[in-house]
Structure formats: C-alpha cells, structure tokens
N, C-alpha and C. Protein backbone atom coordinates (compact mmCIF):
# COMPACT_ATOMS: atom_id res chain seq x y z
N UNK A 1 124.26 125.82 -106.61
CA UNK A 1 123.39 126.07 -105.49
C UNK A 1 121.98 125.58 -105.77
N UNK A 2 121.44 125.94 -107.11
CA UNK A 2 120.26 125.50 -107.38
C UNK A 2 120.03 123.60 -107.42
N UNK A 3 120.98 123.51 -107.67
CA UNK A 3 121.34 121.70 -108.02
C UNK A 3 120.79 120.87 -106.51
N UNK A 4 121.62 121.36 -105.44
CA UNK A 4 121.88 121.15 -104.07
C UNK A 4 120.74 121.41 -103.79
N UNK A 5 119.43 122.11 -103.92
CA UNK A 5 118.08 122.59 -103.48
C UNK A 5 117.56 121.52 -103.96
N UNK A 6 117.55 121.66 -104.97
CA UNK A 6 116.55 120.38 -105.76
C UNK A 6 117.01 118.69 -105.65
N UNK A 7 118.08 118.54 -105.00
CA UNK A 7 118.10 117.69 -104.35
C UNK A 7 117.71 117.33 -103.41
N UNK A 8 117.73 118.49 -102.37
CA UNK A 8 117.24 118.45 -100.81
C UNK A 8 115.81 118.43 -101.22
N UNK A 9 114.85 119.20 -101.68
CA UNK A 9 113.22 118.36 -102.12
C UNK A 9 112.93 117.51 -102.86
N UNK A 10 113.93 117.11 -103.61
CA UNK A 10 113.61 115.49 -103.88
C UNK A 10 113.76 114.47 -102.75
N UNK A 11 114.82 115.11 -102.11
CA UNK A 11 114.89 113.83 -100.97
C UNK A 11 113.91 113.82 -99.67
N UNK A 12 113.37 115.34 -99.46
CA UNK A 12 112.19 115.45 -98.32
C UNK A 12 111.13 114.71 -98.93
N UNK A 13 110.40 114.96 -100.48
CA UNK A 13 109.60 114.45 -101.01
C UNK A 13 109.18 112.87 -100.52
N UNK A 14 110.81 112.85 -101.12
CA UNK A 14 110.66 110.72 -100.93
C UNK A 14 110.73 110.06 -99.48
N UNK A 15 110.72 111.05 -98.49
CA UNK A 15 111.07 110.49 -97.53
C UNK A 15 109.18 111.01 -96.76
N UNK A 16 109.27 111.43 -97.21
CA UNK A 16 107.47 112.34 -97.14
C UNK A 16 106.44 111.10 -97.30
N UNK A 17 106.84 110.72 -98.80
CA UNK A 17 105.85 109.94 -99.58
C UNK A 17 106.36 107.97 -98.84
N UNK A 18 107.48 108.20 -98.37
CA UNK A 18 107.82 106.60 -97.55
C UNK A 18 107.08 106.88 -96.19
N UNK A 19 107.31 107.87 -95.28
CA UNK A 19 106.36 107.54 -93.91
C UNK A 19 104.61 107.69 -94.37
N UNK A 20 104.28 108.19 -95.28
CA UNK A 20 102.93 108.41 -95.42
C UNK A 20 102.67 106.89 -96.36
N UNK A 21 103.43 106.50 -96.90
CA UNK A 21 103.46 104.86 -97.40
C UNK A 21 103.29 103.89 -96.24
N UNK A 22 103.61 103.93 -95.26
CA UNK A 22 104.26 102.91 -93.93
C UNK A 22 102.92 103.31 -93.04
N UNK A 23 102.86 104.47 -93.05
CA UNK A 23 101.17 104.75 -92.31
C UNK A 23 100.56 103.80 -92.44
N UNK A 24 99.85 103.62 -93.95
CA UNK A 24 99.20 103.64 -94.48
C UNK A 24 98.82 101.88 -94.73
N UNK A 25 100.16 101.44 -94.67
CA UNK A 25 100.06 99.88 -94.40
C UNK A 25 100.09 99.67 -93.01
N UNK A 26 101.38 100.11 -92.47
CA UNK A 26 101.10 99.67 -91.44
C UNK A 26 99.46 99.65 -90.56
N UNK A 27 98.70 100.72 -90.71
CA UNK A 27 97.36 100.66 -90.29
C UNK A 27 96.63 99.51 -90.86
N UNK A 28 96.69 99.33 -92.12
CA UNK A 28 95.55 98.07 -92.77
C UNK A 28 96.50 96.63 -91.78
N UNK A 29 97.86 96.41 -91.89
CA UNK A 29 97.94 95.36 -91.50
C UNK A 29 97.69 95.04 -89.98
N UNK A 30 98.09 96.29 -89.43
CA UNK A 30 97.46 96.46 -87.69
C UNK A 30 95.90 95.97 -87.62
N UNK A 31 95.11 96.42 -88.23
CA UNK A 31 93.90 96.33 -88.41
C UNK A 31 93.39 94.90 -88.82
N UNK A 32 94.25 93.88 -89.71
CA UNK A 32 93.58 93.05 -90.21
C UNK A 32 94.19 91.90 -88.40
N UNK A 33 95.77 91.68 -88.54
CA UNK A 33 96.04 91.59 -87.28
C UNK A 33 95.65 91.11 -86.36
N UNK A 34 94.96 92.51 -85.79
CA UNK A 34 94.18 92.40 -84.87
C UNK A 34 92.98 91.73 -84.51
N UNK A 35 92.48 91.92 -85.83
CA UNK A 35 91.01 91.15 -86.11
C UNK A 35 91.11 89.71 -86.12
N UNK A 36 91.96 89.55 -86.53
CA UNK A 36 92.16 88.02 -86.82
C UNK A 36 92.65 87.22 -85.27
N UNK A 37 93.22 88.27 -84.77
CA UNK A 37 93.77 87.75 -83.13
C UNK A 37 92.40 87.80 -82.53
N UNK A 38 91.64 89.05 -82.45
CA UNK A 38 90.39 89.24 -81.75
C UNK A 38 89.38 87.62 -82.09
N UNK A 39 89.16 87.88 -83.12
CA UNK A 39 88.27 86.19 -84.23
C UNK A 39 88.52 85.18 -83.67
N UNK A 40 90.19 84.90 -83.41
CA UNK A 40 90.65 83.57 -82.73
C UNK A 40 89.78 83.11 -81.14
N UNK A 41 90.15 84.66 -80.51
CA UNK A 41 89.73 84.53 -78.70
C UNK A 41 87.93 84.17 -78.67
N UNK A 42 87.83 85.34 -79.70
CA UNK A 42 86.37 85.21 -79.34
C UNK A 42 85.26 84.26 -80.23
N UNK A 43 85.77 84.03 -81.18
CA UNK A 43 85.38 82.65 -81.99
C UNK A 43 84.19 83.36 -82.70
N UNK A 44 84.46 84.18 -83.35
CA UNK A 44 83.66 85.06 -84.22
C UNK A 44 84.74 85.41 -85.80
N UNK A 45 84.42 84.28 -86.28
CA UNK A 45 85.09 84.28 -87.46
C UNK A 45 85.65 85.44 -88.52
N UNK A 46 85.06 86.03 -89.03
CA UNK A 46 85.30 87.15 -90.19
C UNK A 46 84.93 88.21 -89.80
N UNK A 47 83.83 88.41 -88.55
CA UNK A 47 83.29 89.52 -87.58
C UNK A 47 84.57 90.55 -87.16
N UNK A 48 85.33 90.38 -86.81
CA UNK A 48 86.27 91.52 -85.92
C UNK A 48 87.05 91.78 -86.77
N UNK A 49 87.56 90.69 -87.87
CA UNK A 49 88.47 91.31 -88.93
C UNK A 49 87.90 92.38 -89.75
N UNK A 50 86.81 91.94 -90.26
CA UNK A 50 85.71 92.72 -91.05
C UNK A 50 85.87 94.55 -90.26
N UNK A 51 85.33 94.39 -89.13
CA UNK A 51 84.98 95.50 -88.57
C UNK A 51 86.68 95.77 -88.05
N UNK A 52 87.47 95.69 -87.58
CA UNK A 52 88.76 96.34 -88.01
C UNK A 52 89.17 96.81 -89.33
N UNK A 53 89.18 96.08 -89.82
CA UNK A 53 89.49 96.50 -91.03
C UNK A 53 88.91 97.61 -91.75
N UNK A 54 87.65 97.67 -91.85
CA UNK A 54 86.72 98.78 -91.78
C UNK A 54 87.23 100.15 -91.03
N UNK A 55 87.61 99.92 -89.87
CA UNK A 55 87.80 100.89 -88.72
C UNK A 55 89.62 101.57 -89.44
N UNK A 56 90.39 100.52 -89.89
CA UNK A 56 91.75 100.81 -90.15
C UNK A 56 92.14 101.37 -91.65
N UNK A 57 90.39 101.24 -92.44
CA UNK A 57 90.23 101.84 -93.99
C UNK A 57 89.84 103.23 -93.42
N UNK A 58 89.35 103.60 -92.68
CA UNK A 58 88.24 105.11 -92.08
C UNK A 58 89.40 105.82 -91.77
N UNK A 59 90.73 104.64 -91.18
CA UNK A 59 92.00 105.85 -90.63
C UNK A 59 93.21 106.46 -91.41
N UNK A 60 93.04 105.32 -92.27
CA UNK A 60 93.41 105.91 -93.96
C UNK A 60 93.22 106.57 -94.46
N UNK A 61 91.66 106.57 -94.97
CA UNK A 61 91.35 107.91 -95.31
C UNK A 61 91.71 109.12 -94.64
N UNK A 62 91.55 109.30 -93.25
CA UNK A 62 91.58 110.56 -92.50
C UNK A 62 92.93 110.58 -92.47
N UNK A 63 94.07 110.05 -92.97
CA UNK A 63 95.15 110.01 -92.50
C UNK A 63 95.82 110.87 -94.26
N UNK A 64 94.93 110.42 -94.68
CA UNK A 64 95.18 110.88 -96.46
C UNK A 64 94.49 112.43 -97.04
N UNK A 65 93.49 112.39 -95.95
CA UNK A 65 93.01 113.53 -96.24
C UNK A 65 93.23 114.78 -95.15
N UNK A 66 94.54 114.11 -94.70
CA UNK A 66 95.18 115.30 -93.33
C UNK A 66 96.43 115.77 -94.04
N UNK A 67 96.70 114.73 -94.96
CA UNK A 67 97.78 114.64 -95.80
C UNK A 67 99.14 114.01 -95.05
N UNK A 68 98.78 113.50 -94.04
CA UNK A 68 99.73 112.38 -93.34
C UNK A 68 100.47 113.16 -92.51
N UNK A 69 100.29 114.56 -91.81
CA UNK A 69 100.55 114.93 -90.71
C UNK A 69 99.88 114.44 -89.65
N UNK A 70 100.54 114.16 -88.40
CA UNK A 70 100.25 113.22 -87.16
C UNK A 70 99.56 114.70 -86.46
C-alpha cells in the first residue's frame, strides 16, 4: 500500500514539475515570437522583441512565484 502511494506522488510530482516546465517556455518562446512578428510589421528591429521578452520574463517570474497555479 505504501509502495502504490509513493508512486502516485512521484508521478503527480513529475507531471507538476512538466506543466510548470511548458509554462515556463512556452511563455519565453510566445514572447520572443511575437516580438519578432511585431519587429517584422512595424520595422522596429530588436524594440518589440526586447520589450516582449521582458514582459514574458515578468510572467515567469509571477508564474514561479505563484508556484505555477493558473
């Protein structure tokens, strides 16, 4: 019985620590992305990536220090 427990929180753990992994990129790459799509239209080179990226590091943090509850 004890075996079967400690399996089941190893496996919430890892499945814990994979969506709070996927957050966590997925936001930086949304962020860079975007910037780089925004840069293209508006012909402001490193400007929108910069400041996305910035904006998609700030949601990281808060996303890390919520502890990756939505």
């Amino acid at each position: 019985m004890e075996q079967m427990n400690n399996k089941e929180k190893l496996f919430k753990d890892l499945l814990y620590a994979l969506t709070l992994s996927g957050k966590i990129f997925g936001t930086l790459i949304a962020g860079v992305i975007l910037g780089l799509y925004l840069d293209s239209i508006l012909l402001t080179k490193p400007l929108m990536t910069l400041v996305f990226l910035v904006l998609a590091f700030i949601e990281v943090m808060r996303t890390l220090l919520k502890g990756g509850k939505s």
